[in-house]
N, C-alpha and C. Protein backbone atom coordinates (compact mmCIF):
# COMPACT_ATOMS: atom_id res chain seq x y z
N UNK A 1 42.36 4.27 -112.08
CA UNK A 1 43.70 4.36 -112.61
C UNK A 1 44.19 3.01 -113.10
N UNK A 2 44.00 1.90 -112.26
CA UNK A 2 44.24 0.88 -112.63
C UNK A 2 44.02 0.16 -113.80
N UNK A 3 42.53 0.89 -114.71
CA UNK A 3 42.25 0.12 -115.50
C UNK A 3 42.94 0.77 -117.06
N UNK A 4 44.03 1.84 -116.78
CA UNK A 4 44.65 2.21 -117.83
C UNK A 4 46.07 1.61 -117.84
N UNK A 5 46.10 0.66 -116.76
CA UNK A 5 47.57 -0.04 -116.71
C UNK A 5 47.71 -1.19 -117.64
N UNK A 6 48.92 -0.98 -118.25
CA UNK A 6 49.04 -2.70 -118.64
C UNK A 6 49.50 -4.05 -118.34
N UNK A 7 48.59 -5.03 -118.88
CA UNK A 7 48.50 -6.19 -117.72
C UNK A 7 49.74 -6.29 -116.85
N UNK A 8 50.47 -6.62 -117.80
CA UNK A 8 52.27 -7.03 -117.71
C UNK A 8 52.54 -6.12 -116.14
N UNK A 9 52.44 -4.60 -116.32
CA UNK A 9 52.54 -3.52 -115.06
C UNK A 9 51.82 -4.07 -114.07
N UNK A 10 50.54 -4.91 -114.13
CA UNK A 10 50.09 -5.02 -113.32
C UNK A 10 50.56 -6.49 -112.73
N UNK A 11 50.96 -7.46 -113.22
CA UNK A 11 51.59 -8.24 -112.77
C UNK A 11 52.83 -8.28 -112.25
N UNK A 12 53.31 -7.62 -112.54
CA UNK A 12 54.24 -7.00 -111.83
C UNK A 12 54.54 -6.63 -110.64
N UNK A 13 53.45 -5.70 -110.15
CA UNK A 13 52.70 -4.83 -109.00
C UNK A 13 52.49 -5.60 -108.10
N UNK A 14 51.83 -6.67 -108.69
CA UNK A 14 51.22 -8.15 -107.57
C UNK A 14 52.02 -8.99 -107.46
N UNK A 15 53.55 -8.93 -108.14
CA UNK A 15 54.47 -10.12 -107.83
C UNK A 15 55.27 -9.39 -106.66
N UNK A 16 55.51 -7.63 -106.43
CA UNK A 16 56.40 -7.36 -105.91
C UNK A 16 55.57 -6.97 -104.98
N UNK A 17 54.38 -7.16 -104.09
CA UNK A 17 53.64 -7.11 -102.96
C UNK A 17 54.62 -7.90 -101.70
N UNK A 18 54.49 -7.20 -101.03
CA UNK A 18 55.35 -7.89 -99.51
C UNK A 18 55.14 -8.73 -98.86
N UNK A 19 53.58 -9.07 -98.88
CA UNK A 19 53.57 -10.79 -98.07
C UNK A 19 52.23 -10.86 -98.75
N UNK A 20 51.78 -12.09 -98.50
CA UNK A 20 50.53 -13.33 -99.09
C UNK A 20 49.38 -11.46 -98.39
N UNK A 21 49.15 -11.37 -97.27
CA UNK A 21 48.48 -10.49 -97.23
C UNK A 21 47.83 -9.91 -97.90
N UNK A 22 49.12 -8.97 -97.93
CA UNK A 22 48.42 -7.27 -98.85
C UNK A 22 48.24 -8.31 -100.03
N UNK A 23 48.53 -9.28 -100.50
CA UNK A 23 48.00 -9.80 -101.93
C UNK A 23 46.88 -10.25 -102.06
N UNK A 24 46.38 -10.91 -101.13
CA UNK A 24 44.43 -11.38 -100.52
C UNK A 24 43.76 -10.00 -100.84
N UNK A 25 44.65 -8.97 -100.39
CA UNK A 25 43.41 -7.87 -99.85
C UNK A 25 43.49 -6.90 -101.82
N UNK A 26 44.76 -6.54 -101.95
CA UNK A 26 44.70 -6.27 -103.37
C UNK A 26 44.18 -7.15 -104.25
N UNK A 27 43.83 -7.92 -104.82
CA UNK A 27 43.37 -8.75 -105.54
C UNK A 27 42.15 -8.32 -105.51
N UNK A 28 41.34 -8.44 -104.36
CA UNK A 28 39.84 -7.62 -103.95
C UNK A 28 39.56 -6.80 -104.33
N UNK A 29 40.52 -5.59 -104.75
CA UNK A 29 39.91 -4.09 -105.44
C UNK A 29 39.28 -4.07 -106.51
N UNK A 30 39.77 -4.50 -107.67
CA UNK A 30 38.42 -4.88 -108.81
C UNK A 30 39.34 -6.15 -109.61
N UNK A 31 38.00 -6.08 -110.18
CA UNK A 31 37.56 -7.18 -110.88
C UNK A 31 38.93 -7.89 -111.95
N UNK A 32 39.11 -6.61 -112.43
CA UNK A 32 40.70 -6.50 -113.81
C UNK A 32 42.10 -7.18 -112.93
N UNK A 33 42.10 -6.37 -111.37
CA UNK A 33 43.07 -6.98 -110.62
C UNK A 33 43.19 -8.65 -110.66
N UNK A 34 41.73 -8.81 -110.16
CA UNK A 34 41.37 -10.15 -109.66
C UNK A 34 41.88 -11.37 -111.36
N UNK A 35 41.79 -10.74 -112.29
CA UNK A 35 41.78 -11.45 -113.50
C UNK A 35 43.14 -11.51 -113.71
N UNK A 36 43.99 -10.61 -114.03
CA UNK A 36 45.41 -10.81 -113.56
C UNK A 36 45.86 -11.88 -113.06
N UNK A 37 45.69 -11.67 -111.41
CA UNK A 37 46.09 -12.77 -110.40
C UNK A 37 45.85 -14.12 -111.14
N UNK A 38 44.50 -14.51 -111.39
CA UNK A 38 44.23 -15.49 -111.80
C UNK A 38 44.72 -15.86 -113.23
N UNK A 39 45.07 -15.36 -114.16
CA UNK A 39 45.87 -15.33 -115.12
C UNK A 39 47.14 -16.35 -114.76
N UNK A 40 47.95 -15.02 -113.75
CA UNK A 40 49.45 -16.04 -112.98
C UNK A 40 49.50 -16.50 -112.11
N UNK A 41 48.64 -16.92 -111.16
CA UNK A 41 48.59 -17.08 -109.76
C UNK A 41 49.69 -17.81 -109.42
N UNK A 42 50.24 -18.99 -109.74
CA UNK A 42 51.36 -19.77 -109.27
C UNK A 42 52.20 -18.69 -109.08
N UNK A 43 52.82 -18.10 -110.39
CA UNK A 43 54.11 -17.36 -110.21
C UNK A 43 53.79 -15.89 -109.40
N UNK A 44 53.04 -15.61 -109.33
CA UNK A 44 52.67 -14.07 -108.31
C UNK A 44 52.56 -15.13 -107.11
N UNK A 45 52.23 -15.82 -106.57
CA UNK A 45 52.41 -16.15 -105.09
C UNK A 45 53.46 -16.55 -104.57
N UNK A 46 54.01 -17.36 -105.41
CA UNK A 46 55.70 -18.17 -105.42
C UNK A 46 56.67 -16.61 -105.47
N UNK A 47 56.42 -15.51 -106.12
CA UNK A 47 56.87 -14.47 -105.98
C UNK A 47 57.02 -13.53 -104.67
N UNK A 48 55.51 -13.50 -104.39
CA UNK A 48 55.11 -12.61 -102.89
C UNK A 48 55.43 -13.47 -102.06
N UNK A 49 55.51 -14.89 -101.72
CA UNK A 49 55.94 -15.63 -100.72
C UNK A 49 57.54 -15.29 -100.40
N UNK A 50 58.20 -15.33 -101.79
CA UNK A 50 59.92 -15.15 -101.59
C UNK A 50 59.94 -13.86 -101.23
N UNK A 51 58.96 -12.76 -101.75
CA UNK A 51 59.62 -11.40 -100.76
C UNK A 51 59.06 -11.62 -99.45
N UNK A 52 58.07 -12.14 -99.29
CA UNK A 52 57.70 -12.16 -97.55
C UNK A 52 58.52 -13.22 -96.65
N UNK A 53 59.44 -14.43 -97.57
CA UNK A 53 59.45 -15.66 -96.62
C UNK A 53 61.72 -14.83 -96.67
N UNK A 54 61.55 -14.32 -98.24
CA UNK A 54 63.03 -13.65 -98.06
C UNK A 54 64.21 -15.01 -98.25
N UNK A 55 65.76 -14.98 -98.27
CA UNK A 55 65.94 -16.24 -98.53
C UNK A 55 65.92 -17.84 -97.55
N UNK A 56 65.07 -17.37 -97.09
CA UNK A 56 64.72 -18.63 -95.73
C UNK A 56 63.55 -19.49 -96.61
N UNK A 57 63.20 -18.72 -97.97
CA UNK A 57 62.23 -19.90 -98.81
C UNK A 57 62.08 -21.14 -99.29
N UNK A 58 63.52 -21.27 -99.32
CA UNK A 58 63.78 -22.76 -99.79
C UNK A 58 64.04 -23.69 -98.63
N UNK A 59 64.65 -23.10 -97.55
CA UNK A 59 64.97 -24.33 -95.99
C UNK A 59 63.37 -24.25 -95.77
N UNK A 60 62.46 -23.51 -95.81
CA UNK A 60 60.97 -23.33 -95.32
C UNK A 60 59.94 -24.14 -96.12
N UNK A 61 60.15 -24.72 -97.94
CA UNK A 61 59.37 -25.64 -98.56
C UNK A 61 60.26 -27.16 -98.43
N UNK A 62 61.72 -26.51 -97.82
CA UNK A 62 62.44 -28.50 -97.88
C UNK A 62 61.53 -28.62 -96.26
N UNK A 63 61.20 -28.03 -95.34
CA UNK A 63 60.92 -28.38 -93.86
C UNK A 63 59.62 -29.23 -94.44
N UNK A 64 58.67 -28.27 -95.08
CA UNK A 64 57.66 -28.65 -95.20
C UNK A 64 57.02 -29.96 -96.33
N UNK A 65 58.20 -29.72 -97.24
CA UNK A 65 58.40 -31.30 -97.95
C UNK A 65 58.59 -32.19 -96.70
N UNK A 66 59.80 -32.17 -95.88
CA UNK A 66 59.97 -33.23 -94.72
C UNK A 66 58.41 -33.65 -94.17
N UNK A 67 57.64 -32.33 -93.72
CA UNK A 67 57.27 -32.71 -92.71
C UNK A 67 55.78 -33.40 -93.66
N UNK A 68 55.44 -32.72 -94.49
CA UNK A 68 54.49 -33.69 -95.31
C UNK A 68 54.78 -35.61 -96.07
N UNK A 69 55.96 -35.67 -96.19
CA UNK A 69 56.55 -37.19 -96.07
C UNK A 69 56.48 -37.79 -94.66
N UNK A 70 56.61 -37.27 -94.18
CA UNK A 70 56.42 -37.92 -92.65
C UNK A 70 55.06 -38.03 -92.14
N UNK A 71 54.14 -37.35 -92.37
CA UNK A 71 52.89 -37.30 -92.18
C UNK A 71 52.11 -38.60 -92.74
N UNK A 72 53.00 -38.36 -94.17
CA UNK A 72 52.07 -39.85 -95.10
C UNK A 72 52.95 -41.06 -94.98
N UNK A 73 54.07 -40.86 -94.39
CA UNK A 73 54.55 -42.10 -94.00
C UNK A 73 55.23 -42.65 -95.24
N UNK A 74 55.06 -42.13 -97.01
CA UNK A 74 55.90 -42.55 -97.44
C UNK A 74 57.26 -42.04 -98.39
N UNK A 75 57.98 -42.73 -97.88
CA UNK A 75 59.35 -41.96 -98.06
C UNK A 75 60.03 -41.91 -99.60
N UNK A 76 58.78 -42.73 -99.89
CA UNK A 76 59.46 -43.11 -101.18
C UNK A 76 58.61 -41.75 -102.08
N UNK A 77 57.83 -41.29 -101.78
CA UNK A 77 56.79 -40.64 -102.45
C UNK A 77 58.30 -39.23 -103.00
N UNK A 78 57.95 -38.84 -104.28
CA UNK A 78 59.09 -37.88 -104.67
C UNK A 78 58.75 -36.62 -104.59
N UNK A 79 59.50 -35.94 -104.49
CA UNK A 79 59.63 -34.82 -103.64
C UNK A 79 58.65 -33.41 -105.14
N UNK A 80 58.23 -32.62 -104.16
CA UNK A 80 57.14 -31.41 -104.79
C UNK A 80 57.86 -30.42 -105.16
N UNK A 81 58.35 -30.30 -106.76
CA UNK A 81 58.56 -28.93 -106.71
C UNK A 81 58.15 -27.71 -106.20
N UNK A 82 59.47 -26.54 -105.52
CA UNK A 82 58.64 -25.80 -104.91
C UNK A 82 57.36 -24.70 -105.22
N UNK A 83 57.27 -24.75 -106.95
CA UNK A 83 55.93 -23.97 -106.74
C UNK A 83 54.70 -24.24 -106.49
N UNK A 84 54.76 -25.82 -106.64
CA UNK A 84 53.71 -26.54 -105.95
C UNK A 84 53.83 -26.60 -104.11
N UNK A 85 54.63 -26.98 -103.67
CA UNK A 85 54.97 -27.16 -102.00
C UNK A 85 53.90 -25.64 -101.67
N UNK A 86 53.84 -24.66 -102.30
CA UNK A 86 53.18 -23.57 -101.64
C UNK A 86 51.57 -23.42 -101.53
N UNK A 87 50.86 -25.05 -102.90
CA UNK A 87 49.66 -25.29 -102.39
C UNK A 87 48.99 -26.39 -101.76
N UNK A 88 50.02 -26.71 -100.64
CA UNK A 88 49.95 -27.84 -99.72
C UNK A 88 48.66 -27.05 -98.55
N UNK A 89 48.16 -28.12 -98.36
CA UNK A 89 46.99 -27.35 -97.26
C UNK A 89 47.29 -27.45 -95.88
């Protein structure tokens, strides 16, 4: 069924997934999915993160900005926009 969808529908589908999860495991079903994802990946995860993290997303990438400046010790280092902060390791 999937492969009569269009992309756009299908990006869609994978932005409004409920947490990082079910998005690991959908992505896996085929191949067309998987190409998608990788197409948008920033904005489909930065997406599924805000429905799974909800509006606690932004106090949850400023914590983790903090706590990655503190780690490297420098303060001066400028701060990660958040669609990047979400591929901190």
């Amino acid at each position: 069924m999937h492969n009569r969808l269009n992309l756009d529908v299908l990006d869609l589908i994978l932005a409004s997934l409920p947490d990082l999860w079910t998005l690991n495991s959908t992505i896996k079903v085929s191949k067309r999915i998987y190409q998608v994802y990788q197409a948008h990946a920033e904005s489909i995860r930065a997406s599924v993160a805000r429905n799974e993290v909800g509006p606690a997303l932004l106090s949850a990438c400023r914590a983790l900005q903090i706590q990655r400046l503190v780690r490297h010790d420098d303060l001066n280092e400028k701060p990660l926009p958040v669609d990047k902060i979400l591929d901190l390791p």
